[in-house]
N, C-alpha and C. Protein backbone atom coordinates (compact mmCIF):
# COMPACT_ATOMS: atom_id res chain seq x y z
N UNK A 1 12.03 -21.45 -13.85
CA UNK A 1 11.13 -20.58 -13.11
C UNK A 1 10.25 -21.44 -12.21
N UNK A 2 10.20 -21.15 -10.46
CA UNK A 2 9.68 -21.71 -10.19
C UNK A 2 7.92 -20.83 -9.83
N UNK A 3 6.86 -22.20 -10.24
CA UNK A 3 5.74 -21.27 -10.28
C UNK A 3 4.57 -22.19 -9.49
N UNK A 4 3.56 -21.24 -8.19
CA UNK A 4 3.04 -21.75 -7.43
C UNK A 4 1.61 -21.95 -7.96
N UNK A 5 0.72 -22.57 -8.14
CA UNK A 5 -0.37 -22.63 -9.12
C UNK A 5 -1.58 -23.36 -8.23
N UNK A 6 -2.59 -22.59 -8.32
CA UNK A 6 -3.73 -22.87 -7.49
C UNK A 6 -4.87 -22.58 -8.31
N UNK A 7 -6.29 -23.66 -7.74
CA UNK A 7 -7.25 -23.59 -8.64
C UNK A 7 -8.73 -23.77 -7.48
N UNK A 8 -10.13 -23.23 -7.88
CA UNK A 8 -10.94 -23.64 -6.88
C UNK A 8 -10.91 -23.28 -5.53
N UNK A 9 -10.06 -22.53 -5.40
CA UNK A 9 -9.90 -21.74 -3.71
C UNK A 9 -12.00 -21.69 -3.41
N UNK A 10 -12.46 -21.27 -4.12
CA UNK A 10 -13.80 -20.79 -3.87
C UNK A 10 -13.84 -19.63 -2.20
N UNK A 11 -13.32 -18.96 -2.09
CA UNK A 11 -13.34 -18.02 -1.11
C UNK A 11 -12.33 -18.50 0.28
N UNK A 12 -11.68 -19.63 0.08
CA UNK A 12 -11.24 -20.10 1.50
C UNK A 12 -10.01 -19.13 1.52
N UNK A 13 -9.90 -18.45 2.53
CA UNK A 13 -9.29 -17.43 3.20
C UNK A 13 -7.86 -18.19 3.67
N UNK A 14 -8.41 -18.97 4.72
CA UNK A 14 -7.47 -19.74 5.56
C UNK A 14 -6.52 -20.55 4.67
N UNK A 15 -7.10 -20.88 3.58
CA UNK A 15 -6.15 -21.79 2.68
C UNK A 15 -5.29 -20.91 1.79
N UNK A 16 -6.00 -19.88 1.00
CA UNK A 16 -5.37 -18.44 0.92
C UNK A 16 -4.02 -18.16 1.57
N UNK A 17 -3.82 -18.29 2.93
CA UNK A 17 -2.73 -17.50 3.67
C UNK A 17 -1.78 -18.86 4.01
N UNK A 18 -2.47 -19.99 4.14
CA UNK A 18 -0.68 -20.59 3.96
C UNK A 18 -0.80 -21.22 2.78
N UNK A 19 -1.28 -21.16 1.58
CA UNK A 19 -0.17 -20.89 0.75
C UNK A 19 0.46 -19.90 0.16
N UNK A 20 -0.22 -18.51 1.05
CA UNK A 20 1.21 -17.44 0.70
C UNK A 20 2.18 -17.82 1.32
N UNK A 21 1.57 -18.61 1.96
CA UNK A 21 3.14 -18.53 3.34
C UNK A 21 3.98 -20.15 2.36
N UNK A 22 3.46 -20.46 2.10
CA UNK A 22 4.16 -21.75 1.15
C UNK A 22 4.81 -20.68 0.18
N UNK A 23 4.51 -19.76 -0.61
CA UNK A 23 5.53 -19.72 -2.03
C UNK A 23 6.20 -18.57 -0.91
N UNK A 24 5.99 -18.30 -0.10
CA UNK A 24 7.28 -16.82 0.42
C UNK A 24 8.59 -18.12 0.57
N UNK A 25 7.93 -18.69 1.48
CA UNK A 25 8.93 -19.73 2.05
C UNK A 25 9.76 -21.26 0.75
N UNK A 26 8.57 -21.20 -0.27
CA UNK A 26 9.34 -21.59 -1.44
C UNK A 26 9.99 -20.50 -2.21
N UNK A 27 10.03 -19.49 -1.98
CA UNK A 27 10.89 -18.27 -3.04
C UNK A 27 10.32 -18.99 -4.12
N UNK A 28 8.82 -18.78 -4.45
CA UNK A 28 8.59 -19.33 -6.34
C UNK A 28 8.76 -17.49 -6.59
N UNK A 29 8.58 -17.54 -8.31
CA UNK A 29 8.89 -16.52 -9.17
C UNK A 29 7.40 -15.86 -9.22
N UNK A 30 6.78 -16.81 -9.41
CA UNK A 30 5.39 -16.62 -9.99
C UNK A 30 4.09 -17.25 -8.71
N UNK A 31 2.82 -16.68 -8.88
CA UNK A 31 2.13 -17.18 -8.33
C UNK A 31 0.43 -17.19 -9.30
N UNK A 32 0.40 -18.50 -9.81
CA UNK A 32 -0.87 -18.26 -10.72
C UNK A 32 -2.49 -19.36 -10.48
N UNK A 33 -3.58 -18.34 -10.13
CA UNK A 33 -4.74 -18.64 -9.74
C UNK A 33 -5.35 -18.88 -11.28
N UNK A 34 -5.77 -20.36 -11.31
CA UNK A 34 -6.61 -20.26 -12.74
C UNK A 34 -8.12 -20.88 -12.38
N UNK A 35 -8.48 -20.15 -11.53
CA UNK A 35 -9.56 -20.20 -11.79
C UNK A 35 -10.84 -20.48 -10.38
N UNK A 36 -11.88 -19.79 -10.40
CA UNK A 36 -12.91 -20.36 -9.18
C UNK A 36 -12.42 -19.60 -8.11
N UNK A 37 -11.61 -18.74 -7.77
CA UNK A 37 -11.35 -18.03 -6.42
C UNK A 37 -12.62 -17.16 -5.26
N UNK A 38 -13.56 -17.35 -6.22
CA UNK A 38 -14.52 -17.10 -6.02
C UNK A 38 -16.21 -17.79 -5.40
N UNK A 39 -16.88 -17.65 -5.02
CA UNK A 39 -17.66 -18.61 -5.22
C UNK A 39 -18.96 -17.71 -5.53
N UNK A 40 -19.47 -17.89 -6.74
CA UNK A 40 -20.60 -17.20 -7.05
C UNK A 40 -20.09 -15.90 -7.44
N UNK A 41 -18.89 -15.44 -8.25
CA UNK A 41 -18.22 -13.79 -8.39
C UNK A 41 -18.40 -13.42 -6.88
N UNK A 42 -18.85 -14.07 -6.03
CA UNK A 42 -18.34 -13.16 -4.45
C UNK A 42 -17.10 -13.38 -3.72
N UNK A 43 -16.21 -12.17 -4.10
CA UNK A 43 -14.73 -11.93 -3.37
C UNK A 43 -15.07 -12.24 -1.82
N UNK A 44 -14.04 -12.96 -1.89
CA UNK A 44 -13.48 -12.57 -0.29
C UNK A 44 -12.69 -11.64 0.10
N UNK A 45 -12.52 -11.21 1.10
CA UNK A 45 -12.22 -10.24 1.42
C UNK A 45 -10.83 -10.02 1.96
N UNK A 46 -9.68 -9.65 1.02
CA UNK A 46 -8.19 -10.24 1.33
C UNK A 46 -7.31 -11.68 1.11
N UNK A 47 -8.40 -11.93 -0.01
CA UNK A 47 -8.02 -13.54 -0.49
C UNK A 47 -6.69 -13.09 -1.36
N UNK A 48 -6.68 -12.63 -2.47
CA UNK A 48 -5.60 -12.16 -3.17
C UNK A 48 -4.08 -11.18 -2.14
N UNK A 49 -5.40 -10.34 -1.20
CA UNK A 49 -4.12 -9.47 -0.66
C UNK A 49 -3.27 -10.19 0.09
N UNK A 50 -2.94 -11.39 0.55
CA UNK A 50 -2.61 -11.96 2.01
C UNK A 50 -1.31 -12.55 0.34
N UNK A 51 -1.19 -12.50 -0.48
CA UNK A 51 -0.64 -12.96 -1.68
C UNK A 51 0.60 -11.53 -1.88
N UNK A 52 -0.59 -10.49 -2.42
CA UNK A 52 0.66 -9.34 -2.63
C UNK A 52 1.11 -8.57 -1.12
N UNK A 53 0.54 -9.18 0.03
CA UNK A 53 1.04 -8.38 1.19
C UNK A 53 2.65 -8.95 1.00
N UNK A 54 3.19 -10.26 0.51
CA UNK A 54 4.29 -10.71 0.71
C UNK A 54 5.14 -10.66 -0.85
N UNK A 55 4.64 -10.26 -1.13
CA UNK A 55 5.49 -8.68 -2.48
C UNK A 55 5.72 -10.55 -3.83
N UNK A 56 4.60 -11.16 -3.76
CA UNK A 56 4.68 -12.16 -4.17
C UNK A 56 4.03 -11.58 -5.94
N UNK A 57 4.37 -12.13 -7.17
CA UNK A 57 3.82 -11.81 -8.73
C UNK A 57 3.13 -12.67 -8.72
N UNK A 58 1.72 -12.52 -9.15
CA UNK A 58 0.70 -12.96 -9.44
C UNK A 58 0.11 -12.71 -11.14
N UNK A 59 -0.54 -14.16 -11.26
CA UNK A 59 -1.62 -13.93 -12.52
C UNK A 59 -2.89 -14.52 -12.29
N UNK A 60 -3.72 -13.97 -13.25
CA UNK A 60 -5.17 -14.76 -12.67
C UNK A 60 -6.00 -14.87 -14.35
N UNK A 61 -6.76 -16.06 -13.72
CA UNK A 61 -8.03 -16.37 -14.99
C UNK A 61 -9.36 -16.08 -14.52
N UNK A 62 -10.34 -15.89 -15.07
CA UNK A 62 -11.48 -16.38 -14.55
C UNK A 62 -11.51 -17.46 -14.60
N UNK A 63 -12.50 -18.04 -13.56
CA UNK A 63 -12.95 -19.24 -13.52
C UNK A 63 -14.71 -19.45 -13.99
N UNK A 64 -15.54 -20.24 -13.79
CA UNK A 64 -16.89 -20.09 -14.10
C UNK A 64 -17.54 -19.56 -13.11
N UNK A 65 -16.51 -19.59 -12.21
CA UNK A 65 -17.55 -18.54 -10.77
C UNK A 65 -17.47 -17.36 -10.90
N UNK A 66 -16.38 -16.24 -11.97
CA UNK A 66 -16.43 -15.29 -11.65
C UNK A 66 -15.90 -14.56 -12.87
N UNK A 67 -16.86 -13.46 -13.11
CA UNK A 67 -16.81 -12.71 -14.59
C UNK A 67 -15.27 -12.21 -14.83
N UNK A 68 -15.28 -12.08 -16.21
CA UNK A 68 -14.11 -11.13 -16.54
C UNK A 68 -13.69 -9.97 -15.93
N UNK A 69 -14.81 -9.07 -15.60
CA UNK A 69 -14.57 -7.94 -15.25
C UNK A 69 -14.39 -8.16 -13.61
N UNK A 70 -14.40 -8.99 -12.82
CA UNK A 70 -14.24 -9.42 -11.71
C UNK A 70 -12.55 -9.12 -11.65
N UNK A 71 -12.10 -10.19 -12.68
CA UNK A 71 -10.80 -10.28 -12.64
C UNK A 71 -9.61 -9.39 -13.24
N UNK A 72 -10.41 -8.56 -14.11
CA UNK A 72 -10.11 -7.49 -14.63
C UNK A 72 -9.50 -6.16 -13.58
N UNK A 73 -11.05 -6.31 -12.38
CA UNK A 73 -10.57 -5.80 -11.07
C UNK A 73 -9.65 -5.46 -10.10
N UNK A 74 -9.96 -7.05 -10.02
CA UNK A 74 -8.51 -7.71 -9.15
C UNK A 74 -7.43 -7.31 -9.42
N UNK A 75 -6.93 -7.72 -10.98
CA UNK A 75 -5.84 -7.48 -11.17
C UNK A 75 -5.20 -6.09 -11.40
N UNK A 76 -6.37 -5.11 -11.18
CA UNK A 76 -5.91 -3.97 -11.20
C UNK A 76 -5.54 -3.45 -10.08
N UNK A 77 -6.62 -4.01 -9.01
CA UNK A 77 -6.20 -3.73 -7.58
C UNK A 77 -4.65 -3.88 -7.04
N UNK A 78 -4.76 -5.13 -7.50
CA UNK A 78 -3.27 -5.93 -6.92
C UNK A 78 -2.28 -5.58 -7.93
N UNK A 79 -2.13 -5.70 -9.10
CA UNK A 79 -0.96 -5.40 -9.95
C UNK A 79 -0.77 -6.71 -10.24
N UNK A 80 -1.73 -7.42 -10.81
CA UNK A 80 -1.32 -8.79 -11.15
C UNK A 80 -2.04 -8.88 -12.90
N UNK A 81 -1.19 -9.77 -13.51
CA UNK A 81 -1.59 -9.87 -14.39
C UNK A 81 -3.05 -10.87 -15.13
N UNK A 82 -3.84 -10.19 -15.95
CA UNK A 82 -4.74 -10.79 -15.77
C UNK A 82 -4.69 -11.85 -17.31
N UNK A 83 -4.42 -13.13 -17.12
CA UNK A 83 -4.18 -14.04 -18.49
C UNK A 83 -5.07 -14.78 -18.94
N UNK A 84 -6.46 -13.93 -18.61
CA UNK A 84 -7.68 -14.16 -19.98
C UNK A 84 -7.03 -13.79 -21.36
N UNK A 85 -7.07 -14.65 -21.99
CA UNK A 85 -7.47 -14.02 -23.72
C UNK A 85 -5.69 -13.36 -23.45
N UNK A 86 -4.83 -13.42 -22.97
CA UNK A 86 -3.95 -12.63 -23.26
C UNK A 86 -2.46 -13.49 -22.83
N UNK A 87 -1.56 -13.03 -23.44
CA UNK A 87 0.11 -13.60 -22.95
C UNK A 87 1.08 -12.52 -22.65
N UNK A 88 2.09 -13.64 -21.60
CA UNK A 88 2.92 -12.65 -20.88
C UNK A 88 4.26 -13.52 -20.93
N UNK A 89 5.49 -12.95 -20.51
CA UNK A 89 6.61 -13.97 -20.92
C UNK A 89 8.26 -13.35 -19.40
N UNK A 90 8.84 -14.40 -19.32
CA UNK A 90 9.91 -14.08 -18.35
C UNK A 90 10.91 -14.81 -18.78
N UNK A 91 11.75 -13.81 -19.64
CA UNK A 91 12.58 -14.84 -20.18
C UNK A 91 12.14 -15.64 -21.52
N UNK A 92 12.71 -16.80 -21.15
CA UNK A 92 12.51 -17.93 -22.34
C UNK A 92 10.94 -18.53 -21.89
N UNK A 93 10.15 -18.01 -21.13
CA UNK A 93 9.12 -18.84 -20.71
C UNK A 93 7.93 -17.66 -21.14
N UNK A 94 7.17 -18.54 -21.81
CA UNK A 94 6.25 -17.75 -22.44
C UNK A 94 4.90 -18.41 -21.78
N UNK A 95 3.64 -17.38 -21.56
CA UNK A 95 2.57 -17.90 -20.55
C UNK A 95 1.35 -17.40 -21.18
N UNK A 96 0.65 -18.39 -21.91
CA UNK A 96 -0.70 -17.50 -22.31
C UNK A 96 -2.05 -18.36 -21.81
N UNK A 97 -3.27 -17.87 -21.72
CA UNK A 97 -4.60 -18.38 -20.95
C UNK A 97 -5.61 -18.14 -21.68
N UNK A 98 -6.69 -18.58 -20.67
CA UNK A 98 -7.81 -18.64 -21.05
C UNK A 98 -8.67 -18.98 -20.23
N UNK A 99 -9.47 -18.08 -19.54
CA UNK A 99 -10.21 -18.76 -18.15
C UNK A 99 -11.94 -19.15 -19.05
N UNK A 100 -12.98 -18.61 -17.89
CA UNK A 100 -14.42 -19.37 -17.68
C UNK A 100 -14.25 -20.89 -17.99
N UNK A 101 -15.15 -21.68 -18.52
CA UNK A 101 -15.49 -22.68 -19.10
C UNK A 101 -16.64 -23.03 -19.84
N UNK A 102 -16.94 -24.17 -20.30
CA UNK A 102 -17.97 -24.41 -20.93
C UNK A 102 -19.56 -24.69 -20.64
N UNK A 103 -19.47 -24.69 -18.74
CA UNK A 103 -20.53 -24.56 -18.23
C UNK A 103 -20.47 -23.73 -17.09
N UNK A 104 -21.32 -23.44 -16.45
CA UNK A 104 -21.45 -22.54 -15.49
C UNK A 104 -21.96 -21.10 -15.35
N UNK A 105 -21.68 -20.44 -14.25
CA UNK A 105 -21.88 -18.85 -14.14
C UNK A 105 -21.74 -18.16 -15.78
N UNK A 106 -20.73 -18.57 -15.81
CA UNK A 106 -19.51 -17.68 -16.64
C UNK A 106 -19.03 -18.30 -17.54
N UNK A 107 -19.91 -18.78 -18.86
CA UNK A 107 -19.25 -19.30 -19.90
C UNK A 107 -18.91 -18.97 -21.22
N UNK A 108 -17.99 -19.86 -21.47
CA UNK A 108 -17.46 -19.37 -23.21
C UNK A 108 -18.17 -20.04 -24.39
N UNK A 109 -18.23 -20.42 -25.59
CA UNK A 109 -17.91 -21.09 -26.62
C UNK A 109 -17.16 -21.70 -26.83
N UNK A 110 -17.15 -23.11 -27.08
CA UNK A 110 -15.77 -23.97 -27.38
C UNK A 110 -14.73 -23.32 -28.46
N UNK A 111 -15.49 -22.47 -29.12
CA UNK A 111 -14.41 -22.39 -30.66
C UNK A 111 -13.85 -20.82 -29.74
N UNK A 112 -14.27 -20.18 -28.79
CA UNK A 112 -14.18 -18.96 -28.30
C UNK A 112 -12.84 -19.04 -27.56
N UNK A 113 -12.51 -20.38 -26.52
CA UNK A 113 -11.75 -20.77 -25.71
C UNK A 113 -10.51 -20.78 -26.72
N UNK A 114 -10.75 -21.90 -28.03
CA UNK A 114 -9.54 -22.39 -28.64
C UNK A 114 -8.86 -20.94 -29.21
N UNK A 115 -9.79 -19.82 -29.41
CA UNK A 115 -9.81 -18.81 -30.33
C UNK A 115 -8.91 -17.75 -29.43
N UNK A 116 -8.98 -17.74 -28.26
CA UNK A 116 -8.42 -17.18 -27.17
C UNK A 116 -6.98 -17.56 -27.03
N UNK A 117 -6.83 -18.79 -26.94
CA UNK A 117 -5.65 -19.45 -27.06
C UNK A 117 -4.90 -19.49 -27.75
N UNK A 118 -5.50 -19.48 -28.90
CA UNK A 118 -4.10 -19.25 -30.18
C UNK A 118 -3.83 -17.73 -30.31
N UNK A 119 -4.83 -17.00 -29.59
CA UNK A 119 -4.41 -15.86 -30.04
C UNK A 119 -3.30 -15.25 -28.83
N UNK A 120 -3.32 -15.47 -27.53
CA UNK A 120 -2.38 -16.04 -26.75
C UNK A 120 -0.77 -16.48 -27.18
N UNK A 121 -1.18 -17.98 -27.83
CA UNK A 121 0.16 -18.06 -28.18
C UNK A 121 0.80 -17.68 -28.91
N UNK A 122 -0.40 -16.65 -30.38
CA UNK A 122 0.82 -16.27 -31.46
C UNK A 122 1.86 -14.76 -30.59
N UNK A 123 1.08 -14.23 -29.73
CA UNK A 123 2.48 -13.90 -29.22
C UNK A 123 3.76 -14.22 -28.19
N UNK A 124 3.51 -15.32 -28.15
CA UNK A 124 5.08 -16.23 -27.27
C UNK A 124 5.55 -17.20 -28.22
N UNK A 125 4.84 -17.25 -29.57
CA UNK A 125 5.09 -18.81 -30.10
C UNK A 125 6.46 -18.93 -30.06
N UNK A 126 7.29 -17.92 -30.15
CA UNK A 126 9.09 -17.87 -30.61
C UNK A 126 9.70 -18.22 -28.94
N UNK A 127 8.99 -18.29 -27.65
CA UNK A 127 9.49 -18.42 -26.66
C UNK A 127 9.94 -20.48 -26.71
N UNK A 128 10.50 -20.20 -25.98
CA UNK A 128 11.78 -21.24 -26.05
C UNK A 128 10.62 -22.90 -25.00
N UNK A 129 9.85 -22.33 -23.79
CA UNK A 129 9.29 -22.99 -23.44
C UNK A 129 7.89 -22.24 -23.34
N UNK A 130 6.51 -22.78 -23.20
CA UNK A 130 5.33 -22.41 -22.99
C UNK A 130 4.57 -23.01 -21.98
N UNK A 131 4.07 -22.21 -21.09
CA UNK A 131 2.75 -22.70 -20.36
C UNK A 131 1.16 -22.47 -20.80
N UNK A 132 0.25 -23.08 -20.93
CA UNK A 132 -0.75 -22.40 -20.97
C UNK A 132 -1.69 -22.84 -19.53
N UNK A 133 -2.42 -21.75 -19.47
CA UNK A 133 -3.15 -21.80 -18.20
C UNK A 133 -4.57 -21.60 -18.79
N UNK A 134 -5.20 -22.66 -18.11
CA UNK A 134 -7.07 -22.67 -18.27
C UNK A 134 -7.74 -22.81 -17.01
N UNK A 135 -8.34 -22.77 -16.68
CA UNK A 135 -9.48 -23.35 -15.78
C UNK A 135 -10.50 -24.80 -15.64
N UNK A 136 -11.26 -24.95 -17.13
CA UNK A 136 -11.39 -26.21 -17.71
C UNK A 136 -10.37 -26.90 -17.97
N UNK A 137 -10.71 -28.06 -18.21
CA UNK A 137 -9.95 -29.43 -18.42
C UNK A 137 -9.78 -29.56 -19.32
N UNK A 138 -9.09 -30.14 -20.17
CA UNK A 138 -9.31 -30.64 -21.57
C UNK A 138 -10.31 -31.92 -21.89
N UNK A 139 -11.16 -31.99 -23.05
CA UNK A 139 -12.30 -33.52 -23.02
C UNK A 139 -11.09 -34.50 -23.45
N UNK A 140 -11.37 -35.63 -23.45
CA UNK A 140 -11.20 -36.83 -23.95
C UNK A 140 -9.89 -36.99 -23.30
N UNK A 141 -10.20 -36.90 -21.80
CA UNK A 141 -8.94 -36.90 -21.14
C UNK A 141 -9.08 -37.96 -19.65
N UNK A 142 -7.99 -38.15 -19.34
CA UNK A 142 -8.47 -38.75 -17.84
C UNK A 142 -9.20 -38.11 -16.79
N UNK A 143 -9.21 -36.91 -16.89
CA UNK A 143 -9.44 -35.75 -15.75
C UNK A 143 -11.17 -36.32 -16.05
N UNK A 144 -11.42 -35.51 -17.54
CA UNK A 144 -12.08 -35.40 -17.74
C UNK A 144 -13.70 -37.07 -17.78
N UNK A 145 -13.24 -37.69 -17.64
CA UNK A 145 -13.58 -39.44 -17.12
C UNK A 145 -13.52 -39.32 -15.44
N UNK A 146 -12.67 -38.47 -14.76
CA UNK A 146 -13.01 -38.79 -13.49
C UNK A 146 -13.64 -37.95 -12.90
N UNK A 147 -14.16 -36.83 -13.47
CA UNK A 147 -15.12 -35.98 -12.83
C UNK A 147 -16.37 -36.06 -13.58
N UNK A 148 -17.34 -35.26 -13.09
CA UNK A 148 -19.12 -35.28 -13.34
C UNK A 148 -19.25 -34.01 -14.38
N UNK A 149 -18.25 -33.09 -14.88
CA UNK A 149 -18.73 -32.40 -15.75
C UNK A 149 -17.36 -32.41 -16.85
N UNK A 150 -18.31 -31.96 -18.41
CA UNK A 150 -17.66 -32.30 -19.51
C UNK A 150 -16.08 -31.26 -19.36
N UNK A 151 -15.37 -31.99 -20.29
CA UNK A 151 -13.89 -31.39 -20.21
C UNK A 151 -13.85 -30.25 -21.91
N UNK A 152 -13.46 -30.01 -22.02
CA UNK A 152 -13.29 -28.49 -23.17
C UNK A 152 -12.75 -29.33 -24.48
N UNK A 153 -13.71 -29.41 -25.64
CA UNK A 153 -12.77 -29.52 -26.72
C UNK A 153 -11.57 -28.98 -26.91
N UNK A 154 -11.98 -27.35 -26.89
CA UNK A 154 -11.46 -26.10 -27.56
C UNK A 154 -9.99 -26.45 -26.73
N UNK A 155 -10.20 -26.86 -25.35
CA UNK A 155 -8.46 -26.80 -24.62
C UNK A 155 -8.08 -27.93 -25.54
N UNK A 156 -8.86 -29.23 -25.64
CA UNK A 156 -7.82 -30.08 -26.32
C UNK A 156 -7.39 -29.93 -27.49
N UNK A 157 -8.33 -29.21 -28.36
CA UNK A 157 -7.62 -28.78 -29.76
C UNK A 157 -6.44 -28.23 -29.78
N UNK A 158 -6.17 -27.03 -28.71
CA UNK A 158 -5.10 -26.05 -28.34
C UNK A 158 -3.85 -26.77 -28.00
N UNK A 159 -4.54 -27.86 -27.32
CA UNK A 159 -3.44 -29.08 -26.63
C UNK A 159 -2.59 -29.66 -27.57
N UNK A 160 -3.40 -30.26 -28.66
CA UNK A 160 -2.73 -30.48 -29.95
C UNK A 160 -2.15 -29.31 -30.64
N UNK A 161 -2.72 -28.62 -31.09
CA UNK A 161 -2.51 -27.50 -32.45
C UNK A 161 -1.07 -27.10 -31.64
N UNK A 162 -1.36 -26.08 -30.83
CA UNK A 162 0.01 -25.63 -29.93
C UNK A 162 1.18 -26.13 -29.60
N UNK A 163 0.59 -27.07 -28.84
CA UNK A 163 2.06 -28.06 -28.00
C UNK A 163 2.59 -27.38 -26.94
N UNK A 164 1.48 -26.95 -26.23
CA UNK A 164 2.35 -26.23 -25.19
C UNK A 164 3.16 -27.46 -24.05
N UNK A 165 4.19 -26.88 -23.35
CA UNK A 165 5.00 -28.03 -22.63
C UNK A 165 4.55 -28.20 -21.32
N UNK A 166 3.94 -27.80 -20.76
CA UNK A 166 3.15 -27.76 -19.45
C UNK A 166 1.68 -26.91 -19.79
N UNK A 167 0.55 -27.56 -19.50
CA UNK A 167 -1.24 -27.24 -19.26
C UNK A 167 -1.91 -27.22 -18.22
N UNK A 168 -1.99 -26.22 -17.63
CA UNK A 168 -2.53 -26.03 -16.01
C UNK A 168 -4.21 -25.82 -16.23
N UNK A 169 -4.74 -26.93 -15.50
CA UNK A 169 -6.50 -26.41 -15.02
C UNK A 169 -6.57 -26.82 -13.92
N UNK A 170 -8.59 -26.76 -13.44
CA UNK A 170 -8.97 -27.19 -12.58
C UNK A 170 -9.90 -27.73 -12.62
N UNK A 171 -10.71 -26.64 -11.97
CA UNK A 171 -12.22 -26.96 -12.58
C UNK A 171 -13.14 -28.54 -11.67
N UNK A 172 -12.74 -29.32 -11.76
CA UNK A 172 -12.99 -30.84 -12.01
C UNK A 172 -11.87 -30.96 -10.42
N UNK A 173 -12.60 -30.77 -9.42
CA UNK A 173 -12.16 -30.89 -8.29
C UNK A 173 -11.63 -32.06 -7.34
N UNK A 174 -12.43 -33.01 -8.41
CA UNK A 174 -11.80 -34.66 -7.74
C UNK A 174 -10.70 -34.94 -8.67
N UNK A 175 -10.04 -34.32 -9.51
CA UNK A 175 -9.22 -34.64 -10.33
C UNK A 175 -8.18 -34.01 -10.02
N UNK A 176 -8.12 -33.21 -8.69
CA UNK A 176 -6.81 -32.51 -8.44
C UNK A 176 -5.60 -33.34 -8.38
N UNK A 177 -4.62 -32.46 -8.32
CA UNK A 177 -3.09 -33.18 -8.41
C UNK A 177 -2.65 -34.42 -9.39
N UNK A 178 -4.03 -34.92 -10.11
CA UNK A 178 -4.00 -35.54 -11.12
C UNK A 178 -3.04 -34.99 -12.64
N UNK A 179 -2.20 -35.70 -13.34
CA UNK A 179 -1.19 -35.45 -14.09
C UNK A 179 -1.06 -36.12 -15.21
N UNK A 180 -1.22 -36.24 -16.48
CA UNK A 180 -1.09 -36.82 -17.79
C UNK A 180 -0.37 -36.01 -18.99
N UNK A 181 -0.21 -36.77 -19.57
CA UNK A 181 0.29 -37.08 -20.91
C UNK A 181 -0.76 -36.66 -22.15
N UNK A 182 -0.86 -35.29 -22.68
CA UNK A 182 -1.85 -35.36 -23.96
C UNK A 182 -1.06 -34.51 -24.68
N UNK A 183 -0.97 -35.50 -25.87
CA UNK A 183 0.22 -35.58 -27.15
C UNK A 183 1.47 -35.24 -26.47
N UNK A 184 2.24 -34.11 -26.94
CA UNK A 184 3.64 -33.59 -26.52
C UNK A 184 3.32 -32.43 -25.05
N UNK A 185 1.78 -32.38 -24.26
CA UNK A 185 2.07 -31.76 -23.49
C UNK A 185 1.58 -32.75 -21.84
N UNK A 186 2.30 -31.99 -20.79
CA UNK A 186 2.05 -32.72 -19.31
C UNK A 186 0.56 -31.55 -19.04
N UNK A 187 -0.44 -32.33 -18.91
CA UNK A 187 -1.49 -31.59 -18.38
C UNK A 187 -0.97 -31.92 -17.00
N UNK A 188 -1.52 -30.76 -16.31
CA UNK A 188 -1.87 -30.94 -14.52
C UNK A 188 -2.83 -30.26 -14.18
N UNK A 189 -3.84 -30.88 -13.38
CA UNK A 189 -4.93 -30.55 -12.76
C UNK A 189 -4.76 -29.87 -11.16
N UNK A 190 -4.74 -28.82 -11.19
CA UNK A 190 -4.33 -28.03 -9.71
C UNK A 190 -5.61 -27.94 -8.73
N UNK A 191 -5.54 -27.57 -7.74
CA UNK A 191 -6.75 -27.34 -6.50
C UNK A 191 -6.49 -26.75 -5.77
N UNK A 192 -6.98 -26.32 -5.07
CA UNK A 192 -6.56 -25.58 -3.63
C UNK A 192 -5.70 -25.86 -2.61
N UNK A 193 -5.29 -27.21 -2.75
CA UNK A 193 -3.25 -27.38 -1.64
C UNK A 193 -2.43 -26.65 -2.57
N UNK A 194 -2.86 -26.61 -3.95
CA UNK A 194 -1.26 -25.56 -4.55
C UNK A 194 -0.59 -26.41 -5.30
N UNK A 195 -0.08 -26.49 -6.07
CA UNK A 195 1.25 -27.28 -6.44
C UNK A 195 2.28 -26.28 -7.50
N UNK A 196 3.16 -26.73 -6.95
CA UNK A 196 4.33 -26.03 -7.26
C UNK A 196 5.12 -26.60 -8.09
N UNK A 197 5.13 -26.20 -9.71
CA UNK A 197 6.17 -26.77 -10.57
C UNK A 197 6.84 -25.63 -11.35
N UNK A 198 7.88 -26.32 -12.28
CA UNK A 198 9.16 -25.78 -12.17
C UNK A 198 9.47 -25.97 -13.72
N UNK A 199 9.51 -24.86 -14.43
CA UNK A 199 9.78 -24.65 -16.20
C UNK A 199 10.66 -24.01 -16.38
């Protein structure tokens, strides 16, 4: 499955529309925002639509810029799925989340995040491969050493306990496109160019 994954847009419009125009023109399967699309919970105006104008599947998290019920919204507007606190699956590929973070607008509890997550994966655990999607970083990580705010126990516990095979955040904006190794899973740190990988 190929899947287009963006983080931190914070309202940019213009960046918004080519990378719809990147996954039309990559034919990905999926298109998933984890997090910050917002800046301050204030939508832009056709940030998501310029996405489903091109009949593209979408999922979304909150990020710390923008409440649950923000995204709750959205995804009702658009028909996208919303993968707070919840899992979804295509095939052998099973996808569960967990947006806000541990500081900001819009935050969780560390044990709240991990608590989200497992509850996430106990329904894909039988799927053959797993993604999980966050917004925060995981702590005691590289990401988390190269940016100015703390990284999430609760993701790294999940990181371990789980094993998911691919870990998508953001959050930690100088750490984009940045890529590691924690235990049996590939974290990747996404941003607003997009990156496009393949499970």
């Amino acid at each position: 499955m190929k899947i287009l994954t963006i983080g931190d847009l914070h309202g940019d419009l213009s960046q918004a529309k080519k990378l719809a125009d990147l996954a039309e023109k990559e034919k990905v399967d999926l298109v998933i925002f984890s997090g910050d699309f917002t800046m301050g919970d204030i939508h832009t105006e056709g940030l998501i639509k310029v996405f489903k104008d091109k009949n593209l599947k979408l999922g979304l998290i909150p990020g710390n810029h923008e409440s649950p019920a923000t995204v709750d919204a959205l995804a009702s507007k658009y028909d996208a799925i919303n993968l707070h606190e919840y899992a979804t699956y295509f095939g052998e590929l099973g996808i569960f989340g967990c947006g806000s973070a541990n500081i900001g607008i819009f935050q969780l509890p560390e044990p709240d995040i991990f608590e989200s997550l497992k509850y996430g994966f106990e329904k894909i655990k039988d799927k053959k491969k797993k993604l999980m999607v966050t917004h925060v970083h995981p702590d005691g990580t590289l990401m988390s050493r190269f940016g100015k705010v703390p990284g999430s126990s609760g993701v790294t516990k999940a990181i371990y306990e789980l094993q998911p095979d691919i870990a998508i955040c953001s959050h930690v904006h100088e750490a984009e496109s940045l890529e590691e190794q924690v235990g049996k899973t590939k974290v990747i740190n996404v941003g607003k160019e997009g990156k496009i990988i393949e499970i």
